[in-house]
C-alpha atoms as a PDB file:
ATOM      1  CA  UNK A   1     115.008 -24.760-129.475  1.00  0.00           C
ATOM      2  CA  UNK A   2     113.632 -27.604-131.535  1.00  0.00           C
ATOM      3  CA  UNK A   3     114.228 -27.525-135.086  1.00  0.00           C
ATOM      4  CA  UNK A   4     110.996 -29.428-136.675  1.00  0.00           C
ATOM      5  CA  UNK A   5     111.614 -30.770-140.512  1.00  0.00           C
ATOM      6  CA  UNK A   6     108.899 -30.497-143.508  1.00  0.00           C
ATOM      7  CA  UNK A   7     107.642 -34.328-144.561  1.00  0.00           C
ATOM      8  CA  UNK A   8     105.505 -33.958-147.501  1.00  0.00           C
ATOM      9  CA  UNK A   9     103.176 -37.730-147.211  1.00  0.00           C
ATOM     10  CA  UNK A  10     101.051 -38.428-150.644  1.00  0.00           C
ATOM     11  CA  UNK A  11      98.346 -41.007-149.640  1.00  0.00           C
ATOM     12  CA  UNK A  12      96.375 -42.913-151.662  1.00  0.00           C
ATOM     13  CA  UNK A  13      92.458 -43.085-150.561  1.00  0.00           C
ATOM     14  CA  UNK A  14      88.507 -44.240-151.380  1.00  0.00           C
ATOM     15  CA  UNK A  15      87.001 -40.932-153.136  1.00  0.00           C
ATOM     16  CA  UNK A  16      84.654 -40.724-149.915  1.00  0.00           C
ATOM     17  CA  UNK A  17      83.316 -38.863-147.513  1.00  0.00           C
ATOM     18  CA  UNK A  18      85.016 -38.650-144.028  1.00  0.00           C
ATOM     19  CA  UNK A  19      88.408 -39.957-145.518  1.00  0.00           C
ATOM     20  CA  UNK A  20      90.385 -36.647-145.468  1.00  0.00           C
ATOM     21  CA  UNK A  21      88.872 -35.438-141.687  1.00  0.00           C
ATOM     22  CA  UNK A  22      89.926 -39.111-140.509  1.00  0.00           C
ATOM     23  CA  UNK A  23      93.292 -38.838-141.846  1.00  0.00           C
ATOM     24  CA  UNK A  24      93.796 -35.554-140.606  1.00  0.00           C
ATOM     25  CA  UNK A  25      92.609 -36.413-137.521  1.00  0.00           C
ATOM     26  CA  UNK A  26      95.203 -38.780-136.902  1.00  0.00           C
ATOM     27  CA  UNK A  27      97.347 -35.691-137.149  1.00  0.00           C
ATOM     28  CA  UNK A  28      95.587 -33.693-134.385  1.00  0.00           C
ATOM     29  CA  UNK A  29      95.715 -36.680-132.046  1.00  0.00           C
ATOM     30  CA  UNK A  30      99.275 -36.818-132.250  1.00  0.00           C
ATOM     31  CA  UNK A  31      99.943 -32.766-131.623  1.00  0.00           C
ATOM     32  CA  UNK A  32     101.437 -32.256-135.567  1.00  0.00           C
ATOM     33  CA  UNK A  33     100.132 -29.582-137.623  1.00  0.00           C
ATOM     34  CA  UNK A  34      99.496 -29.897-140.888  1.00  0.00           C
ATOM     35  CA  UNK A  35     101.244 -27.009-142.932  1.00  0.00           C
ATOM     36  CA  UNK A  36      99.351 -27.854-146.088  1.00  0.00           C
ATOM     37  CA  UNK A  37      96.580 -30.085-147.361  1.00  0.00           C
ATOM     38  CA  UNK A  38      95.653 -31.013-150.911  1.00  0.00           C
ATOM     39  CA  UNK A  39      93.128 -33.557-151.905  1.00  0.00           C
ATOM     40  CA  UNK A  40      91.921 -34.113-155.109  1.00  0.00           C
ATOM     41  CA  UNK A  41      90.488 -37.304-157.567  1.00  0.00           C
ATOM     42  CA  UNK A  42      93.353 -39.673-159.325  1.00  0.00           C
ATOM     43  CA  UNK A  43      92.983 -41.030-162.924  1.00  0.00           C
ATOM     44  CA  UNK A  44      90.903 -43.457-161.103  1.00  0.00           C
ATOM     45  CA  UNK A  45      87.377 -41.539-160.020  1.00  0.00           C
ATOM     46  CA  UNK A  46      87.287 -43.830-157.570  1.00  0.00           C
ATOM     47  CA  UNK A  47      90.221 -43.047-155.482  1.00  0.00           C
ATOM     48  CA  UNK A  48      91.382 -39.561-154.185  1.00  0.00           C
ATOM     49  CA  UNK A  49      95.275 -38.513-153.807  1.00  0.00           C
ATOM     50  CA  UNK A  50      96.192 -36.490-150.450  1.00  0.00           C
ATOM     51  CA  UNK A  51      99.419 -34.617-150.309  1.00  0.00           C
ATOM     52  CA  UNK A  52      99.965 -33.675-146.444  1.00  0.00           C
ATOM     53  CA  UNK A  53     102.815 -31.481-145.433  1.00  0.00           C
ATOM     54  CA  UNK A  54     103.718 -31.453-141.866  1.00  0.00           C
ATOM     55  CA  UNK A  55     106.715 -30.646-139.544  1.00  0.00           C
ATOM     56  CA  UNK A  56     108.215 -33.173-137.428  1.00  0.00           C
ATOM     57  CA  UNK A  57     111.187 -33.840-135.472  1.00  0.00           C
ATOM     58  CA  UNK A  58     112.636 -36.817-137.158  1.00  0.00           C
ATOM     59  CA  UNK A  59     111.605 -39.846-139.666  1.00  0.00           C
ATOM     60  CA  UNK A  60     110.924 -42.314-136.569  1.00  0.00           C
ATOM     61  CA  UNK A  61     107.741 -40.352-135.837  1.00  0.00           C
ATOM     62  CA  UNK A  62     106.852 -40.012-139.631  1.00  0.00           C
ATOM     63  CA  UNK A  63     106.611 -43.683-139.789  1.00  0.00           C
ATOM     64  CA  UNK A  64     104.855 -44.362-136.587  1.00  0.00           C
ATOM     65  CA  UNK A  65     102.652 -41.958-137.991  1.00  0.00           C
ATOM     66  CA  UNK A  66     102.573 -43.146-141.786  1.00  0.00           C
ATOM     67  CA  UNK A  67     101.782 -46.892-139.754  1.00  0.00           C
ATOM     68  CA  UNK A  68      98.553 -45.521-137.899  1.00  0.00           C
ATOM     69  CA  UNK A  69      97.404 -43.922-141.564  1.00  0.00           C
ATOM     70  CA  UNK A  70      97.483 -46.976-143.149  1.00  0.00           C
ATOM     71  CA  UNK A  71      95.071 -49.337-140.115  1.00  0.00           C
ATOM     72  CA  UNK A  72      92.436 -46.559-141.501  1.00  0.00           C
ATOM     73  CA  UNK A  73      90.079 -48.603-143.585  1.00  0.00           C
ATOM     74  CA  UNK A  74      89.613 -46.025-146.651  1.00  0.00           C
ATOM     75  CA  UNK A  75      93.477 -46.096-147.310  1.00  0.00           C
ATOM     76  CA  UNK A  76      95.288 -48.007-150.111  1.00  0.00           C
ATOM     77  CA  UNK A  77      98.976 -46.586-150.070  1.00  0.00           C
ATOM     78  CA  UNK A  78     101.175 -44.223-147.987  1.00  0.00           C
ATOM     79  CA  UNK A  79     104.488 -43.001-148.823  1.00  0.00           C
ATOM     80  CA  UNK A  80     107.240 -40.675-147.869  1.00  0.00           C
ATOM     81  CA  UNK A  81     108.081 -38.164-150.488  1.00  0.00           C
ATOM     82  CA  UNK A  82     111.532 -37.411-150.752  1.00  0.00           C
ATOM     83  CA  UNK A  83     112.758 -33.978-152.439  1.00  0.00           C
ATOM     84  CA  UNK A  84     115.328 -35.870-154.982  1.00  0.00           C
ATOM     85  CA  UNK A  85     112.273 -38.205-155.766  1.00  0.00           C
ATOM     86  CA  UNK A  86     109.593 -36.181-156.219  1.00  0.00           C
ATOM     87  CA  UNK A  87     108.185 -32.598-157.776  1.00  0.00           C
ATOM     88  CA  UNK A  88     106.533 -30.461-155.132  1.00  0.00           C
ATOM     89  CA  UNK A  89     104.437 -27.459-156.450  1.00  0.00           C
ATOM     90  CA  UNK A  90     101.781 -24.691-155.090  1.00  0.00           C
ATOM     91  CA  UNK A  91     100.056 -22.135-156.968  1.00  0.00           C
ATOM     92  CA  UNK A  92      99.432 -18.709-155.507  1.00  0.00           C
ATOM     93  CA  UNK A  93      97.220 -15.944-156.612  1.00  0.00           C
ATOM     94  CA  UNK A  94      98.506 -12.427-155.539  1.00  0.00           C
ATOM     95  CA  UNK A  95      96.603  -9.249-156.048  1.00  0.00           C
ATOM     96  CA  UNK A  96      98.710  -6.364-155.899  1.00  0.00           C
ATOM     97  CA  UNK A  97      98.402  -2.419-156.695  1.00  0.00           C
ATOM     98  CA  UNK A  98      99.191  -1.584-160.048  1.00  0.00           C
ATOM     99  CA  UNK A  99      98.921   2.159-161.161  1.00  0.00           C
ATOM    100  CA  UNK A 100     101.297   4.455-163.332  1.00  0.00           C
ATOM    101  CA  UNK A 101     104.627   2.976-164.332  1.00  0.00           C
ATOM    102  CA  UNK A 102     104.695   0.121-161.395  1.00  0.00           C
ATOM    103  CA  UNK A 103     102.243  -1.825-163.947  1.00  0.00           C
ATOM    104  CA  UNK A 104     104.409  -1.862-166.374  1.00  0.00           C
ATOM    105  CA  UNK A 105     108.118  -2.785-163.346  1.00  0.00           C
ATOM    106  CA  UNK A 106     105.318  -5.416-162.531  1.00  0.00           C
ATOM    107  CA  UNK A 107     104.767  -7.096-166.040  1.00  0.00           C
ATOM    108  CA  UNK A 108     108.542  -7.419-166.042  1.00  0.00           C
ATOM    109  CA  UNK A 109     108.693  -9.421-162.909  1.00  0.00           C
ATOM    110  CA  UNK A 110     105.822 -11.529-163.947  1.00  0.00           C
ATOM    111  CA  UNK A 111     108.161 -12.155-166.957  1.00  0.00           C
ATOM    112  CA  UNK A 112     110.914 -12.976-165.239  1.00  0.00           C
ATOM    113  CA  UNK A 113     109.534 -15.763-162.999  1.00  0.00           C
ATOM    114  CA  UNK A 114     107.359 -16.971-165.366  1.00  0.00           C
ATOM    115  CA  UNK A 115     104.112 -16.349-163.993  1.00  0.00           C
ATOM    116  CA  UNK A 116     100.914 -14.627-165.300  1.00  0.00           C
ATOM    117  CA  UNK A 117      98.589 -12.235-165.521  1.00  0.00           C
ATOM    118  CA  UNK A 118      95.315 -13.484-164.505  1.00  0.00           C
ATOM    119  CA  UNK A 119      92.437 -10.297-164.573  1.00  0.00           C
ATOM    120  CA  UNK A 120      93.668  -6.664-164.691  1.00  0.00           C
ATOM    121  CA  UNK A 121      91.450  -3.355-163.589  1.00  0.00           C
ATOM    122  CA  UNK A 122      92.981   0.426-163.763  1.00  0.00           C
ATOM    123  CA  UNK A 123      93.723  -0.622-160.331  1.00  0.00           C
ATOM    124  CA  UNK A 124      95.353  -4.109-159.696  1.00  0.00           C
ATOM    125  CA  UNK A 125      96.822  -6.919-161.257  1.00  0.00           C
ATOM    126  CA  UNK A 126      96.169 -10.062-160.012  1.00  0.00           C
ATOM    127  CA  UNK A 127      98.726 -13.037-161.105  1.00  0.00           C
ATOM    128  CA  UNK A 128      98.956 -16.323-160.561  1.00  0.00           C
ATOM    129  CA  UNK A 129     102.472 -18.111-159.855  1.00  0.00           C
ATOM    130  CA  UNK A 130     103.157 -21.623-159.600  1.00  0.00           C
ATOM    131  CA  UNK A 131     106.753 -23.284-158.109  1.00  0.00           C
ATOM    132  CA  UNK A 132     108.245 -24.848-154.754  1.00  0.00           C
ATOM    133  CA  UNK A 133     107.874 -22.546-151.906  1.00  0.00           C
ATOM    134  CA  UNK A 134     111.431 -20.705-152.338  1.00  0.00           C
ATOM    135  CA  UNK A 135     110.211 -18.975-155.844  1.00  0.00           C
ATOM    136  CA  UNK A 136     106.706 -18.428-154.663  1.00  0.00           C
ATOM    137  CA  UNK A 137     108.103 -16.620-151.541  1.00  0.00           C
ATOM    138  CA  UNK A 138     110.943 -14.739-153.801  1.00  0.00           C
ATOM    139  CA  UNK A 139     108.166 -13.369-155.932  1.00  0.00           C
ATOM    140  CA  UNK A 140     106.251 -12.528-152.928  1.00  0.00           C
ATOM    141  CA  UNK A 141     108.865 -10.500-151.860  1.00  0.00           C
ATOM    142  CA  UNK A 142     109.161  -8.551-154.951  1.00  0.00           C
ATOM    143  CA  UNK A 143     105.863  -7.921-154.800  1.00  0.00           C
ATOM    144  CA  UNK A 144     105.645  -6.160-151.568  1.00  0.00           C
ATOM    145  CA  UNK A 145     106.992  -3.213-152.468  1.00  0.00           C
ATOM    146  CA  UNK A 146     104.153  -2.347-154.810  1.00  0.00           C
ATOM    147  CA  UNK A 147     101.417  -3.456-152.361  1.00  0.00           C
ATOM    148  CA  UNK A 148     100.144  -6.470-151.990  1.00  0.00           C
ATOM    149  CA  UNK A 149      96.413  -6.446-151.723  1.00  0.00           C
ATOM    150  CA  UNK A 150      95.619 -10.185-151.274  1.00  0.00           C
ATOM    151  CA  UNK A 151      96.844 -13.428-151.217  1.00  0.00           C
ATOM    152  CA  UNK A 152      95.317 -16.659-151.699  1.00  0.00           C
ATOM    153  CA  UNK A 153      97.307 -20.171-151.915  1.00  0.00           C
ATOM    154  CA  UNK A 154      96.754 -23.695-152.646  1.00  0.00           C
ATOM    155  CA  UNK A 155      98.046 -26.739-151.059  1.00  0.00           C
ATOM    156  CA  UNK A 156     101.193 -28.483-152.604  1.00  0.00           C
ATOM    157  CA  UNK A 157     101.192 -30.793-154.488  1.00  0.00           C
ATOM    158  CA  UNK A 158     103.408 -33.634-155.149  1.00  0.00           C
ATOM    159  CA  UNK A 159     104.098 -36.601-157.496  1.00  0.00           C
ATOM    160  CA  UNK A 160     107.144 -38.990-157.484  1.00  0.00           C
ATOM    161  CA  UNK A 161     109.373 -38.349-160.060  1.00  0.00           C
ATOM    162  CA  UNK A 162     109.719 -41.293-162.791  1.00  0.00           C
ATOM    163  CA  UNK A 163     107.960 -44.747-163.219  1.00  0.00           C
ATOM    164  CA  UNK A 164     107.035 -45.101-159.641  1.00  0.00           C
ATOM    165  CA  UNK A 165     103.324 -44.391-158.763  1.00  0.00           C
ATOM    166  CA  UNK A 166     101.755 -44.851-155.469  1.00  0.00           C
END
């Protein structure tokens, strides 16, 4: 069995239409899924910032791929994140059941992984949790045994780390 790695790309674009369905396009030509896609504007309105997880076998078909991305015409930059060099986040919302004393077990765990409380009922709490995929999925866990109602999950996101900017 194949053993496919995570390569998180950021990739610097025109703020216009098409950009993001030709980019992932190039993706679905070449058989990779994406795992996650987050696009959204830079300090410059006029360009957008993509951060595209996908699993591959090795680096040699990252940068074959990372070549064809930048021949499209929208695209300025295009570079490899590494995890040393760079600070990889998603936020998750998670609804879960919340009656009687489990409210108050849940609160506690909220505490502890520093996440919060975004709309109560007499029901439910809903909370929202931000981190790399290992605490999201930790808290997840935790979560389960209270019963979770529903889940809903952005994109990463990712930024080197330091003076470098793409």
């Amino acid at each position: 069995m194949i053993t496919l790695n995570p390569y998180v790309l950021s990739v610097l674009v025109d703020n216009n239409p098409g950009v993001l369905t030709r980019v992932c396009e190039l993706f679905n030509r070449r058989g990779y899924n994406l795992e996650s896609v987050t696009a959204g504007i830079t300090e410059n309105e006029k360009l957008s910032r993509l951060t595209l997880i996908s699993k591959m076998n090795n680096e040699d078909e990252v940068e074959q791929l990372i070549k064809q991305i930048k021949k499209l015409e929208d695209v300025h930059k295009v570079i490899l994140l590494s995890d040393s060099e760079s600070v990889c986040k998603t936020i998750m919302f998670i609804k879960v059941n919340a009656k009687g004393a489990a409210r108050q077990e849940i609160l506690n765990c909220v505490n502890i992984f520093r996440a919060a409380v975004v709309d109560v009922t007499n029901e439910t709490l809903t909370i929202e949790i931000t981190g790399d995929s290992n605490k999201i999925e930790a808290f997840k866990k935790l979560l389960e045994a209270y019963g979770i109602i529903e889940v809903v999950s952005s994109g990463f996101i990712a930024i080197q780390r330091g003076m470098k900017s793409i």
